[in-house]
C-alpha atoms as a PDB file:
ATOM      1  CA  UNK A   1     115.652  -6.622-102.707  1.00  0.00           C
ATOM      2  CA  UNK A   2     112.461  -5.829-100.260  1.00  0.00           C
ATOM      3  CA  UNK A   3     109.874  -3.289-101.815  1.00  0.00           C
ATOM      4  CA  UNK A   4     109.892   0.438-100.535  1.00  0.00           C
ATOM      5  CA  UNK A   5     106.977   1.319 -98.438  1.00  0.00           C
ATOM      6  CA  UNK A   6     106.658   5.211 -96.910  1.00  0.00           C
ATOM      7  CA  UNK A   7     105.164   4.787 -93.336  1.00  0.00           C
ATOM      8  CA  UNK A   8     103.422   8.270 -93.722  1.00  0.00           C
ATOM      9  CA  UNK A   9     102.074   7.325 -97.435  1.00  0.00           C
ATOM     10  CA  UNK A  10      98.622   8.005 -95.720  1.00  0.00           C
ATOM     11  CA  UNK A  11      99.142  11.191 -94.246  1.00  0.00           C
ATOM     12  CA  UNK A  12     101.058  12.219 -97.706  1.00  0.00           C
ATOM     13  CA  UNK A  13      97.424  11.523 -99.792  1.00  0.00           C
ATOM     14  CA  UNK A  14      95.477  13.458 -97.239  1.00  0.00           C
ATOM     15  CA  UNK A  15      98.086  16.797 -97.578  1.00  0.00           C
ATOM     16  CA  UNK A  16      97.816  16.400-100.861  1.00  0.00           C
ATOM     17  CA  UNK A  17      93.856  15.774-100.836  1.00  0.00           C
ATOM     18  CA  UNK A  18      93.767  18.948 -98.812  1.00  0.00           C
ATOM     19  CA  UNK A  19      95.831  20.843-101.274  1.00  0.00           C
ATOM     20  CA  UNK A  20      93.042  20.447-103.618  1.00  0.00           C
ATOM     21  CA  UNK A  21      90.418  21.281-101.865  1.00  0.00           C
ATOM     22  CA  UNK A  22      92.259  24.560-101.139  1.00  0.00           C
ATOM     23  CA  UNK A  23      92.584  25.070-104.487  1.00  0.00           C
ATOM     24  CA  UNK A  24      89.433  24.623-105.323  1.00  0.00           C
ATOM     25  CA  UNK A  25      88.313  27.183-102.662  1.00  0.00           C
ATOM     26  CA  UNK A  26      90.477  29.665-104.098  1.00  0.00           C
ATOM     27  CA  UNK A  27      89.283  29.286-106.989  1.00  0.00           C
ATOM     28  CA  UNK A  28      85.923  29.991-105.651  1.00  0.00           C
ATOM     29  CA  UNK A  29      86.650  32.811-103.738  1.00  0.00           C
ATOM     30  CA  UNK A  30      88.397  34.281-106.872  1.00  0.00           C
ATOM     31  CA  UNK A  31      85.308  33.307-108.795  1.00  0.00           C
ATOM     32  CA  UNK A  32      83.184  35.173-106.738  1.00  0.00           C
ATOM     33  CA  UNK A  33      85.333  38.153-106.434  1.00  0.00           C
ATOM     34  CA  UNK A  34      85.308  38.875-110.423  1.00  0.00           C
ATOM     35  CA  UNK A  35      81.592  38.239-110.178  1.00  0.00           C
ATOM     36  CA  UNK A  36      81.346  41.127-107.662  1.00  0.00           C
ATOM     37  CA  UNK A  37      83.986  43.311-109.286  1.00  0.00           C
ATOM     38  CA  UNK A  38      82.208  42.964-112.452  1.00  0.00           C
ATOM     39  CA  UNK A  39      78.595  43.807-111.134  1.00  0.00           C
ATOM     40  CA  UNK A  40      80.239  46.552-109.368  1.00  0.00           C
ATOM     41  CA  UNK A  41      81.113  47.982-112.353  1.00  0.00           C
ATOM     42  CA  UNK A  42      77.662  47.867-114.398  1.00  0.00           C
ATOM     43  CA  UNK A  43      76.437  49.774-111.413  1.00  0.00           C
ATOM     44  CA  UNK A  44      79.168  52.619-111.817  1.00  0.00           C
ATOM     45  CA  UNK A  45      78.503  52.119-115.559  1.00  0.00           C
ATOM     46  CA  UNK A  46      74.610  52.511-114.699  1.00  0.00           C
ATOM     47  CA  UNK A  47      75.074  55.577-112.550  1.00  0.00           C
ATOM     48  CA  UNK A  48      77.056  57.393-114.658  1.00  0.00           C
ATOM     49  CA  UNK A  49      74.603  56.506-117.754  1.00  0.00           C
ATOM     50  CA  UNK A  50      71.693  57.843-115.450  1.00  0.00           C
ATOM     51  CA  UNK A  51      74.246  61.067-114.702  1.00  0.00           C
ATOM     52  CA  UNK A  52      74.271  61.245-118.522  1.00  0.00           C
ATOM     53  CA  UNK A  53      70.918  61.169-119.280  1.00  0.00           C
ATOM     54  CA  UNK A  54      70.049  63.000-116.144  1.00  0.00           C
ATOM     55  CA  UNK A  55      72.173  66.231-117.642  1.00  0.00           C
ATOM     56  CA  UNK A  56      71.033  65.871-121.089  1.00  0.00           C
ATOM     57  CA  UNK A  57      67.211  66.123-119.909  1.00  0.00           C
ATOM     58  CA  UNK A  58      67.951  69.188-117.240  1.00  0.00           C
ATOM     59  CA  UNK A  59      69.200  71.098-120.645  1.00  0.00           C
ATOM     60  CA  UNK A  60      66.414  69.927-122.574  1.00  0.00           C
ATOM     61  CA  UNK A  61      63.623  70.538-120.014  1.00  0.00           C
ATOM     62  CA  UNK A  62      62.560  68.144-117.862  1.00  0.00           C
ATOM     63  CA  UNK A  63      59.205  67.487-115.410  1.00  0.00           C
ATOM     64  CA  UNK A  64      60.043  67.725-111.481  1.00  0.00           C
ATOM     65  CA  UNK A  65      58.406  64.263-111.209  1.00  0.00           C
ATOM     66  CA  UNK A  66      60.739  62.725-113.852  1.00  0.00           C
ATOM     67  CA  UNK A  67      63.450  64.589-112.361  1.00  0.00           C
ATOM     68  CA  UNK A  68      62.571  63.248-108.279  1.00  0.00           C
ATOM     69  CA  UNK A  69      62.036  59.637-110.098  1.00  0.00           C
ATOM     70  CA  UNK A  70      65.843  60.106-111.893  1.00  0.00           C
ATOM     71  CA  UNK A  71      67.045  60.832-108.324  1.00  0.00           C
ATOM     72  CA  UNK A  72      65.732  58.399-106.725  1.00  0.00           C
ATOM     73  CA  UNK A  73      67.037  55.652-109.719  1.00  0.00           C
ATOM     74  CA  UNK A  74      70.701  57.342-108.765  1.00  0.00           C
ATOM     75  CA  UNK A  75      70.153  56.819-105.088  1.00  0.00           C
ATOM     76  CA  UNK A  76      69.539  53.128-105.658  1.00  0.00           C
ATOM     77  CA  UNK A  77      72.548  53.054-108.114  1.00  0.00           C
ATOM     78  CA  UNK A  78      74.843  54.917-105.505  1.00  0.00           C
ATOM     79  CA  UNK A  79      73.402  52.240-102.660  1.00  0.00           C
ATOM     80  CA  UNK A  80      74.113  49.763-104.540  1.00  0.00           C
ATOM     81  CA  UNK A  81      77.634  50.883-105.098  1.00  0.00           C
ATOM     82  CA  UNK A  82      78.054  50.962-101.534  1.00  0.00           C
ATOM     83  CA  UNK A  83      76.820  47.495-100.723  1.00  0.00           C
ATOM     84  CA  UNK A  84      78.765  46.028-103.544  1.00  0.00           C
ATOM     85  CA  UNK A  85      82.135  48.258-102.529  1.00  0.00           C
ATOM     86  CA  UNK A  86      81.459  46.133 -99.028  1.00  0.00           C
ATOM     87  CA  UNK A  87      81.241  42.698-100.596  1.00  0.00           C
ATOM     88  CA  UNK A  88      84.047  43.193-102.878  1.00  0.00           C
ATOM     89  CA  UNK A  89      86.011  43.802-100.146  1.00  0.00           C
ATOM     90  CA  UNK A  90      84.998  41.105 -98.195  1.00  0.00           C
ATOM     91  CA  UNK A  91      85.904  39.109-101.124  1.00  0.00           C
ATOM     92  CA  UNK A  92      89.131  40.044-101.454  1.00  0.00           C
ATOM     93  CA  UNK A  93      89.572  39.534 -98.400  1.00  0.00           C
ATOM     94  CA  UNK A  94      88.693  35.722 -98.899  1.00  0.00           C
ATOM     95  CA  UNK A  95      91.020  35.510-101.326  1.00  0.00           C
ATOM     96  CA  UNK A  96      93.499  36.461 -99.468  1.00  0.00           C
ATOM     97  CA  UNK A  97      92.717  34.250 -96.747  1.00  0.00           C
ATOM     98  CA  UNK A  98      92.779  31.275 -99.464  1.00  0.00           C
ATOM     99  CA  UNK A  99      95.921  32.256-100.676  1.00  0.00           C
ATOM    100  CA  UNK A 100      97.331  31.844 -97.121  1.00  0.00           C
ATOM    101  CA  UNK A 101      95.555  28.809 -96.388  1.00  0.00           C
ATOM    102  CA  UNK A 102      96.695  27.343 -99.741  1.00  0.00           C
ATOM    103  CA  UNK A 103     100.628  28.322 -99.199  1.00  0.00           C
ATOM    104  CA  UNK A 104     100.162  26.625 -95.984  1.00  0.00           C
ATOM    105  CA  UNK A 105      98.558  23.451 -97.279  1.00  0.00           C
ATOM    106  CA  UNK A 106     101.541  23.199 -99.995  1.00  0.00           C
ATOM    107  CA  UNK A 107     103.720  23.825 -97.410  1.00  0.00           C
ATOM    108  CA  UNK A 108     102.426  20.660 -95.489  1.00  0.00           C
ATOM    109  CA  UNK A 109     102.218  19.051 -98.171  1.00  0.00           C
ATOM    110  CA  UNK A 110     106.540  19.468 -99.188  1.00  0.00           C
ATOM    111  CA  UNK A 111     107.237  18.777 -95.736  1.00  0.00           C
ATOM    112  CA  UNK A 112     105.579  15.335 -96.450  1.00  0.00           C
ATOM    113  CA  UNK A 113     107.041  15.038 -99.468  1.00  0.00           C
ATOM    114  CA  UNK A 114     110.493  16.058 -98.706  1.00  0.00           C
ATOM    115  CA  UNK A 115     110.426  13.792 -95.744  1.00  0.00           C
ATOM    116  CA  UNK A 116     109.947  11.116 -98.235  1.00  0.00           C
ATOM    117  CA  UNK A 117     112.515  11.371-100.103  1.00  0.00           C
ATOM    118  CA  UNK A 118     114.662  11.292 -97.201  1.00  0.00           C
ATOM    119  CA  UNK A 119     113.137   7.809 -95.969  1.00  0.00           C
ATOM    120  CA  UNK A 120     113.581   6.485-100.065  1.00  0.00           C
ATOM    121  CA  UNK A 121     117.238   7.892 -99.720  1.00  0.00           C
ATOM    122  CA  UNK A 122     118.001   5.718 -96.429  1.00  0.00           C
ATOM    123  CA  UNK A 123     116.271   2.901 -97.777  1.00  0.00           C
ATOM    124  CA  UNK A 124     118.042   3.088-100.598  1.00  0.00           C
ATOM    125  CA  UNK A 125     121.321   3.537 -98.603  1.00  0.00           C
ATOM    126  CA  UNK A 126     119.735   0.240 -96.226  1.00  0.00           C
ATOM    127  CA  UNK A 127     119.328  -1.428 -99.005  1.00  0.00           C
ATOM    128  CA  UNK A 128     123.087  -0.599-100.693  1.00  0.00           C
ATOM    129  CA  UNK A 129     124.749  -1.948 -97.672  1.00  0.00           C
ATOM    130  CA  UNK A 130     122.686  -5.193 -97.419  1.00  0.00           C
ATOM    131  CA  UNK A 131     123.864  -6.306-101.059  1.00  0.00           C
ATOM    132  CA  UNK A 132     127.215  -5.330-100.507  1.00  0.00           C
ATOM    133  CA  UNK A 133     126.926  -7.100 -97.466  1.00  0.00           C
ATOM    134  CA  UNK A 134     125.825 -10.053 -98.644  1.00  0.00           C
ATOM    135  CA  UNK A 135     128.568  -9.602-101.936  1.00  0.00           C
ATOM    136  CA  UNK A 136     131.103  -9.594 -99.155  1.00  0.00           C
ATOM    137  CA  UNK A 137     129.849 -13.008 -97.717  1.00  0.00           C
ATOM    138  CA  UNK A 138     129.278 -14.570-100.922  1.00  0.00           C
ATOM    139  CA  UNK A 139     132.904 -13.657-101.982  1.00  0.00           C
ATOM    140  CA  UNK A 140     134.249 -14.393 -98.036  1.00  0.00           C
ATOM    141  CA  UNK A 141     132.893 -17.738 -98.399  1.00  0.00           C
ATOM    142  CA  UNK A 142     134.408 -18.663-101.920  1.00  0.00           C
ATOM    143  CA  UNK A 143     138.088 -17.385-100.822  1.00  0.00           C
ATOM    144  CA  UNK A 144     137.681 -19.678 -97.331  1.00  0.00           C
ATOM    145  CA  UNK A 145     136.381 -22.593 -99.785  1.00  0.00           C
ATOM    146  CA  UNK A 146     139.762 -22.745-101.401  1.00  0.00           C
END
């Protein structure tokens, strides 16, 4: 019986060597997109502390100076917000963009595999015939013997 060797065994490792590295870059981009979700969120959380304090100093009395120096800590918070609102977005957007580029490298990657087991199946089959083949000589040549 000859040994099976897939033609496209090559091409096979480099789906599958591609498959990973997709993987890896989603997890990256899905990485980076909690990262940003979370420091968007410390800013709301720091903005609506500042609104917090900001009230509670208004009914307590508070210095125009202090008051022009609060504002301008909430304008940085509420830029902030708006930078980070962009870059989430744009993250989520490259996570997306993995996801597709990931389905597509599995996809390669069954095609490779399915095609495969196909060539395994026909050698298999090949390899079927050529014993029974070779039964049918064996036993052709023993009945002509007698």
């Amino acid at each position: 019986m000859s040994i099976y060797k897939f033609k496209f065994q090559k091409v096979l490792e480099y789906r599958k060597s591609m498959e990973n590295q997709k993987k890896y870059i989603l997890s990256m981009h899905t990485k980076k997109y909690l990262n940003e979700k979370e420091d968007l969120d410390k800013l709301s959380h720091n903005l609506q502390s500042s609104n917090d304090v900001l009230i509670e100093k208004v009914n307590n009395g508070i210095t125009i100076d202090k008051l022009r120096n609060m504002s301008e800590e909430q304008e940085f918070y509420r830029e902030g917000i708006k930078k980070k609102t962009y870059t989430l977005m744009k993250a989520k957007e490259d996570v997306k963009q993995g996801r597709y580029e990931l389905m597509k490298a599995m996809q390669n990657k069954k095609i490779m595999e399915r095609l495969k087991e196909i060539h395994y199946d026909e050698f298999q089959y090949d390899e079927k015939r050529k014993d029974e083949k070779h039964l049918e000589e064996i036993v052709s040549f023993k009945v002509s013997e007698k």
